[in-house]
N, C-alpha and C. Protein backbone atom coordinates (compact mmCIF):
# COMPACT_ATOMS: atom_id res chain seq x y z
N UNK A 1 -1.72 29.55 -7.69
CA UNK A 1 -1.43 28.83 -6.47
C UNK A 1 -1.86 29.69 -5.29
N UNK A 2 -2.19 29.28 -4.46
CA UNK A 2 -3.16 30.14 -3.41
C UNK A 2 -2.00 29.96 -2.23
N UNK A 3 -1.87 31.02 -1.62
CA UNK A 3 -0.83 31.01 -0.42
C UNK A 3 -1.58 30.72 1.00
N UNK A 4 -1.06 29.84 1.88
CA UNK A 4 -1.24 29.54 2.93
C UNK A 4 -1.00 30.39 4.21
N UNK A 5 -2.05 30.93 4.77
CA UNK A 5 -1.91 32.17 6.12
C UNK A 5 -1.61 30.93 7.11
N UNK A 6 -0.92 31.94 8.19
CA UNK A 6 -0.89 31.16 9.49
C UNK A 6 -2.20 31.18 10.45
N UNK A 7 -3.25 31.72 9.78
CA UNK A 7 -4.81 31.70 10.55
C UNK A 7 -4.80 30.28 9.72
N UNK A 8 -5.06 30.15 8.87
CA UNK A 8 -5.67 28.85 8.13
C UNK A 8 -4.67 27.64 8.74
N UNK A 9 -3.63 27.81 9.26
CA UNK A 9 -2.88 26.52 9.11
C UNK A 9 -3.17 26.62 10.58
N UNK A 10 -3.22 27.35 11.71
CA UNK A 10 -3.82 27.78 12.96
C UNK A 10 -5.38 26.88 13.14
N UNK A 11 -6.23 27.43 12.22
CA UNK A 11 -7.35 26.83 12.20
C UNK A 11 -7.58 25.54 11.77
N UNK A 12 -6.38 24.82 10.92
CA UNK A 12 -6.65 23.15 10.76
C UNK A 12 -6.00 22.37 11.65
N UNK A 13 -5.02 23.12 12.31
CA UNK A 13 -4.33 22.32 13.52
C UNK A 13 -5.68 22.11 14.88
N UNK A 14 -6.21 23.30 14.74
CA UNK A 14 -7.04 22.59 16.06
C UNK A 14 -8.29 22.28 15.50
N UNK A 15 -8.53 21.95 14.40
CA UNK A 15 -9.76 20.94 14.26
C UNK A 15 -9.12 19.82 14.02
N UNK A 16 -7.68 19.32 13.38
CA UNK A 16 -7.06 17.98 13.77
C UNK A 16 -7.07 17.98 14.98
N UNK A 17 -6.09 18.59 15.86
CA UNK A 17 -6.70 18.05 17.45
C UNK A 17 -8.11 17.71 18.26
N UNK A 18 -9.06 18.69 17.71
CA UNK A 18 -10.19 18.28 18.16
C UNK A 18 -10.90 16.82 17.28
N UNK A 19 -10.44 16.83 16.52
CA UNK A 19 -11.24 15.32 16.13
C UNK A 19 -10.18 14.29 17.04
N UNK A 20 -8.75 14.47 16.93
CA UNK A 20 -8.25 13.22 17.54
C UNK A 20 -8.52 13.29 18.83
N UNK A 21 -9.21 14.45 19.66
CA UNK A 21 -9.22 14.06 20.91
C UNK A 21 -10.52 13.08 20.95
N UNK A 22 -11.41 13.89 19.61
CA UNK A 22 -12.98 12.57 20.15
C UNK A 22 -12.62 11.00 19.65
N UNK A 23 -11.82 10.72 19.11
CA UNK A 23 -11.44 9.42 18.71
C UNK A 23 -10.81 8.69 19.79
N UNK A 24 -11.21 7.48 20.29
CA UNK A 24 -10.78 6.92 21.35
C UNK A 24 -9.08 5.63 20.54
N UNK A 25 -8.57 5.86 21.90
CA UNK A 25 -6.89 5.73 21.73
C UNK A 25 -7.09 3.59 21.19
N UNK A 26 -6.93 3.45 19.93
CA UNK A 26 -6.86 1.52 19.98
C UNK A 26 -5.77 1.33 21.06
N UNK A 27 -6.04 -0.01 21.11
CA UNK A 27 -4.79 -0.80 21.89
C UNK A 27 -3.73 -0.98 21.19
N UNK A 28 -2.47 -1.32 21.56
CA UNK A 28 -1.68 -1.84 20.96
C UNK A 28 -1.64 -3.31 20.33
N UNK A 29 -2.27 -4.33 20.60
CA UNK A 29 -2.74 -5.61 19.61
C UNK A 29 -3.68 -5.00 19.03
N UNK A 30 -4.93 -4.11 19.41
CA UNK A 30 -5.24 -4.10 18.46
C UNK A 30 -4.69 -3.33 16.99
N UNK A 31 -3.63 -2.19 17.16
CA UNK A 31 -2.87 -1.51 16.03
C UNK A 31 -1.83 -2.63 15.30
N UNK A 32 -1.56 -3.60 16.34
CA UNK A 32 -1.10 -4.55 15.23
C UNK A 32 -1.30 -5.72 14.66
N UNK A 33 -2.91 -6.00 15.54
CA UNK A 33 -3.51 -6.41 14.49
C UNK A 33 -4.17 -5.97 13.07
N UNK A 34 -4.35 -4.73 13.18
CA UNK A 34 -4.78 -3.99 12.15
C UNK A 34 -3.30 -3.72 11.35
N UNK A 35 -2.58 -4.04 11.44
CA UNK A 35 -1.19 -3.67 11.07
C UNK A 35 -0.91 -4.63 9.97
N UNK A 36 -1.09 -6.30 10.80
CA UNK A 36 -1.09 -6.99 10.27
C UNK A 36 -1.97 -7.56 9.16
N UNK A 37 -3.06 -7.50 9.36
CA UNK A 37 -4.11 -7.79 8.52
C UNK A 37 -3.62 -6.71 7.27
N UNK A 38 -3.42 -5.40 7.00
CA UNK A 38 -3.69 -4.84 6.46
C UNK A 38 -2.23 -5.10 5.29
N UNK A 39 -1.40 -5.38 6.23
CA UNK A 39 -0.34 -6.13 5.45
C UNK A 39 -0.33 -7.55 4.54
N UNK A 40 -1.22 -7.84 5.34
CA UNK A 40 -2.07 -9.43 4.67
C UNK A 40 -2.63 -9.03 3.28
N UNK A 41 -3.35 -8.53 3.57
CA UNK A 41 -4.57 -8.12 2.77
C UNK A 41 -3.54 -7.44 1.26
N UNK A 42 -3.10 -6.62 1.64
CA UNK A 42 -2.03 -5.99 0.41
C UNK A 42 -1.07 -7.13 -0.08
N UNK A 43 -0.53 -7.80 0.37
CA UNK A 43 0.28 -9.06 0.02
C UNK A 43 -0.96 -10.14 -0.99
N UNK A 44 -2.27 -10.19 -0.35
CA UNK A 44 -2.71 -11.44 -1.46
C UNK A 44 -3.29 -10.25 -2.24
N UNK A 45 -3.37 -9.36 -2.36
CA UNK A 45 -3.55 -8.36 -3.72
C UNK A 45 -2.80 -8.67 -4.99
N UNK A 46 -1.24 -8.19 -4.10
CA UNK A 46 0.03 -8.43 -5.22
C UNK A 46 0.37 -9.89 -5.56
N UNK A 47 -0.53 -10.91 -5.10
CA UNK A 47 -0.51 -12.06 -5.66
C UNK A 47 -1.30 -12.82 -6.30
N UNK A 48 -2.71 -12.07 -5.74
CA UNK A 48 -3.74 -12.31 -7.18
C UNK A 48 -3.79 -11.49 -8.20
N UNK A 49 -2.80 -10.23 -8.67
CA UNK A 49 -2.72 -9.68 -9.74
C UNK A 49 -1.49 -10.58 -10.48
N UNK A 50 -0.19 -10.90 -9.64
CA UNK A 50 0.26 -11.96 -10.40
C UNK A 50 -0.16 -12.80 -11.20
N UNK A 51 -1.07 -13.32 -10.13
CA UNK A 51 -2.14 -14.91 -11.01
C UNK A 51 -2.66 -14.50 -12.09
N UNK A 52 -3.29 -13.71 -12.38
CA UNK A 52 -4.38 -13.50 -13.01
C UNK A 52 -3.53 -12.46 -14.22
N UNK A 53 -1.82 -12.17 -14.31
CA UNK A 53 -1.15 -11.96 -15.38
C UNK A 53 -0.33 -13.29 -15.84
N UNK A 54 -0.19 -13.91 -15.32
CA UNK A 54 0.30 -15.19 -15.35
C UNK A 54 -0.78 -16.10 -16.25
N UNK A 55 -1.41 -16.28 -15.69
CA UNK A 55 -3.04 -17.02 -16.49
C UNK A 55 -3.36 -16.71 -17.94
N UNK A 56 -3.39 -14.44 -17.70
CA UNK A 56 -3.31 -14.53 -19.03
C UNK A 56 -2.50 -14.57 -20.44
N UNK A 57 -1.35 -14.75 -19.68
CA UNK A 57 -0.03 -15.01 -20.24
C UNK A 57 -0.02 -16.41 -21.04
N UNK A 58 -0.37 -17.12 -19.89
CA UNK A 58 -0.64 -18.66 -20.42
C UNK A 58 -1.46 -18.65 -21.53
N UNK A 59 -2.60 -18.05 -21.35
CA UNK A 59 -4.14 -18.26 -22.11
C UNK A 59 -3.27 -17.59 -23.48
N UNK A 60 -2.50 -16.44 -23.89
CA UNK A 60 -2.00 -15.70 -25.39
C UNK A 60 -1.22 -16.65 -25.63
N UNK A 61 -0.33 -17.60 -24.68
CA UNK A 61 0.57 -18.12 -25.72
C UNK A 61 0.22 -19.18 -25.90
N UNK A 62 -0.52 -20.16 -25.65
CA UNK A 62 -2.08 -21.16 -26.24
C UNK A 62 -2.81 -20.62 -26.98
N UNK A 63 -2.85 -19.63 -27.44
CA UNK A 63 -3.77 -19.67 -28.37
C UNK A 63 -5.15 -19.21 -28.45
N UNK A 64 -5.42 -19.03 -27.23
CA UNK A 64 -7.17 -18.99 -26.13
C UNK A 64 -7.70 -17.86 -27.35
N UNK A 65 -8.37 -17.09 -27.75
CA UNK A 65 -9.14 -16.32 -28.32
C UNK A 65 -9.70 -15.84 -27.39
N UNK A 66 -10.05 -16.36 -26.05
CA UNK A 66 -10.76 -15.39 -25.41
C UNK A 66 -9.87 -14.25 -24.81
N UNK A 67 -9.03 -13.77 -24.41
CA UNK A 67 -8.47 -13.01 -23.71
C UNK A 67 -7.71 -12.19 -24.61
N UNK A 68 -7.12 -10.89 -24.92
CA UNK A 68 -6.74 -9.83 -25.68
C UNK A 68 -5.43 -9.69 -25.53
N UNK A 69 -4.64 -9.33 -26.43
CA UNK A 69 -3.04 -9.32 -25.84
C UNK A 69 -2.82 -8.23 -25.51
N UNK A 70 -3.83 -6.77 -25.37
CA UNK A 70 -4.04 -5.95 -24.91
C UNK A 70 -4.18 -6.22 -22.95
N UNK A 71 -5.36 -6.79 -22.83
CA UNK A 71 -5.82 -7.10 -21.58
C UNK A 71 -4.72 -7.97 -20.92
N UNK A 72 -3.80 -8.40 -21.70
CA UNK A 72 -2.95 -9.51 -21.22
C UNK A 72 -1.99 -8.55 -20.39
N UNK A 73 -1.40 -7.27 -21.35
CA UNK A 73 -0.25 -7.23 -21.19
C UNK A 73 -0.87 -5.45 -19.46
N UNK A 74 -1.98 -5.58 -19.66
CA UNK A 74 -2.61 -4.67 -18.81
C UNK A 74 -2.53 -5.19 -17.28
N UNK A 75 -2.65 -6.72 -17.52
CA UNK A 75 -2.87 -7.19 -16.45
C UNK A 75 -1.11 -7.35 -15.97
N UNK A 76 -0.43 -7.50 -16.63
CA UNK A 76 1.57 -7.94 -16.42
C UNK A 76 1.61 -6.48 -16.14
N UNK A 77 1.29 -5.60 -16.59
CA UNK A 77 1.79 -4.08 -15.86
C UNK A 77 1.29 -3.66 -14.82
N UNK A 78 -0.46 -3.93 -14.40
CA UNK A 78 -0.70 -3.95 -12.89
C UNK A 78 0.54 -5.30 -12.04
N UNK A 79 0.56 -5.84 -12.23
CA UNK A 79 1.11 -7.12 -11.48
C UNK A 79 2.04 -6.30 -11.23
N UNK A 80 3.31 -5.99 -11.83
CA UNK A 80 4.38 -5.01 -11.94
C UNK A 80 4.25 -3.75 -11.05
N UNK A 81 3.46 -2.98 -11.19
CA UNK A 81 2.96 -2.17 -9.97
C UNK A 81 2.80 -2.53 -9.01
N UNK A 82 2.33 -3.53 -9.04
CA UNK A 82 2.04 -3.98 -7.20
C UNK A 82 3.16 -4.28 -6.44
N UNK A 83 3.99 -5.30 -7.22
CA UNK A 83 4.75 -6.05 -7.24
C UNK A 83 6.21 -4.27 -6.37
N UNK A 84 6.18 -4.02 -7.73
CA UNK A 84 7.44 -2.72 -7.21
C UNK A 84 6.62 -1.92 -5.97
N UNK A 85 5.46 -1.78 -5.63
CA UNK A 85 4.86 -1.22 -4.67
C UNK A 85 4.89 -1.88 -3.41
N UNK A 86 5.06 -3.39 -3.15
CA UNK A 86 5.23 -4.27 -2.54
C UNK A 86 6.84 -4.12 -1.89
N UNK A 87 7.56 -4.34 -2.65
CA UNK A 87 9.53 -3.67 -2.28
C UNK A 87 9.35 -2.72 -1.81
N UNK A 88 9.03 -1.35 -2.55
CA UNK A 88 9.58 -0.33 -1.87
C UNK A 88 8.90 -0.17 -0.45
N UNK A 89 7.84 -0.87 -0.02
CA UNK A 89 7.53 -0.80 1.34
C UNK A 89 7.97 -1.36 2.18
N UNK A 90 8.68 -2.68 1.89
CA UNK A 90 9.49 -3.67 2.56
C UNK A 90 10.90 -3.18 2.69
N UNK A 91 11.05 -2.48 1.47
CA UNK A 91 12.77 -1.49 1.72
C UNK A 91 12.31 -0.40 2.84
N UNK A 92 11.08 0.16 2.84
CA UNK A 92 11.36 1.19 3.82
C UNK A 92 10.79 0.95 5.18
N UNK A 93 10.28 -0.49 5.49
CA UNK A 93 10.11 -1.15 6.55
C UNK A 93 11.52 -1.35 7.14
N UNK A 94 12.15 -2.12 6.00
CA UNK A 94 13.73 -2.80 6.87
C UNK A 94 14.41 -1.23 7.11
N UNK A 95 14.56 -0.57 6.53
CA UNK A 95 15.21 0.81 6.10
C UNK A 95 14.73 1.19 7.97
N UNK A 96 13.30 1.39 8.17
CA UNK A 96 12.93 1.89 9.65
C UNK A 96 13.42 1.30 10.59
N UNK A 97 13.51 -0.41 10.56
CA UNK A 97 13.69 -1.49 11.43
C UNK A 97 15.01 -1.16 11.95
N UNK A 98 15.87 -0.69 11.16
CA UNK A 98 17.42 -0.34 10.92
C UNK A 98 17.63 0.57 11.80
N UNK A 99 17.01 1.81 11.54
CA UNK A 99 17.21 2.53 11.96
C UNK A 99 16.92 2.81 13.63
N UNK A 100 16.12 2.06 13.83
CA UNK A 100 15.53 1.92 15.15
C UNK A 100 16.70 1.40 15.81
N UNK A 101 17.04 -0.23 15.40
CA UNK A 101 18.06 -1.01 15.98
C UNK A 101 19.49 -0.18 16.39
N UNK A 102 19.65 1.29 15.32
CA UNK A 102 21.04 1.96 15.45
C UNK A 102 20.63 2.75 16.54
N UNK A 103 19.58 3.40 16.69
CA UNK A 103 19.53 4.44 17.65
C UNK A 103 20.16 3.71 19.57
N UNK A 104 21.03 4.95 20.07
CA UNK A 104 21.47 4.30 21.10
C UNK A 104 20.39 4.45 22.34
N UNK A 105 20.69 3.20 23.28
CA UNK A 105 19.87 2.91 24.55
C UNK A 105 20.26 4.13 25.68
């Protein structure tokens, strides 16, 4: 394990500052539009991996030959990932939301 000097942690602090200074500041619609979308976008993820464990769920217990009960059950454990990846961000959304609302004026 390689130990960390305070030159090196010295020297990445101001090349993070120097890049964020050349990066120009978004707007605020635009950060939440990008906020939003990006929340979009992750939401029909965790719902076309549903579909598409669901489908092949359908397709093994019909009978289908085409699809593997391997590939089946690959696709129900991504879904499952997403799915628990999906909560715990929404728990630590409300969890923030919360916390905001307690802090006093």
């Amino acid at each position: 394990m390689t130990q960390i000097t305070p030159q090196q942690l010295l020297a990445q602090m101001r090349q993070l500052t120097a890049a964020a200074q050349n990066t120009t500041q978004p707007t605020a619609g635009t950060q939440n539009q990008a906020f939003t979308s990006a929340l979009s976008d992750a939401l029909k993820t965790v719902n076309d991996y549903q579909s598409q464990a669901a489908a092949a769920a359908n397709r093994i217990e019909s009978g289908d030959g085409g699809v593997s009960l391997v590939k089946a059950m690959i696709a129900s454990q991504k879904s499952s990932v997403a799915f628990d990846a999906a909560v715990q961000v929404r728990n630590r959304v409300v969890s923030a939301y919360q916390d905001i609302m307690n802090m006093p004026i």
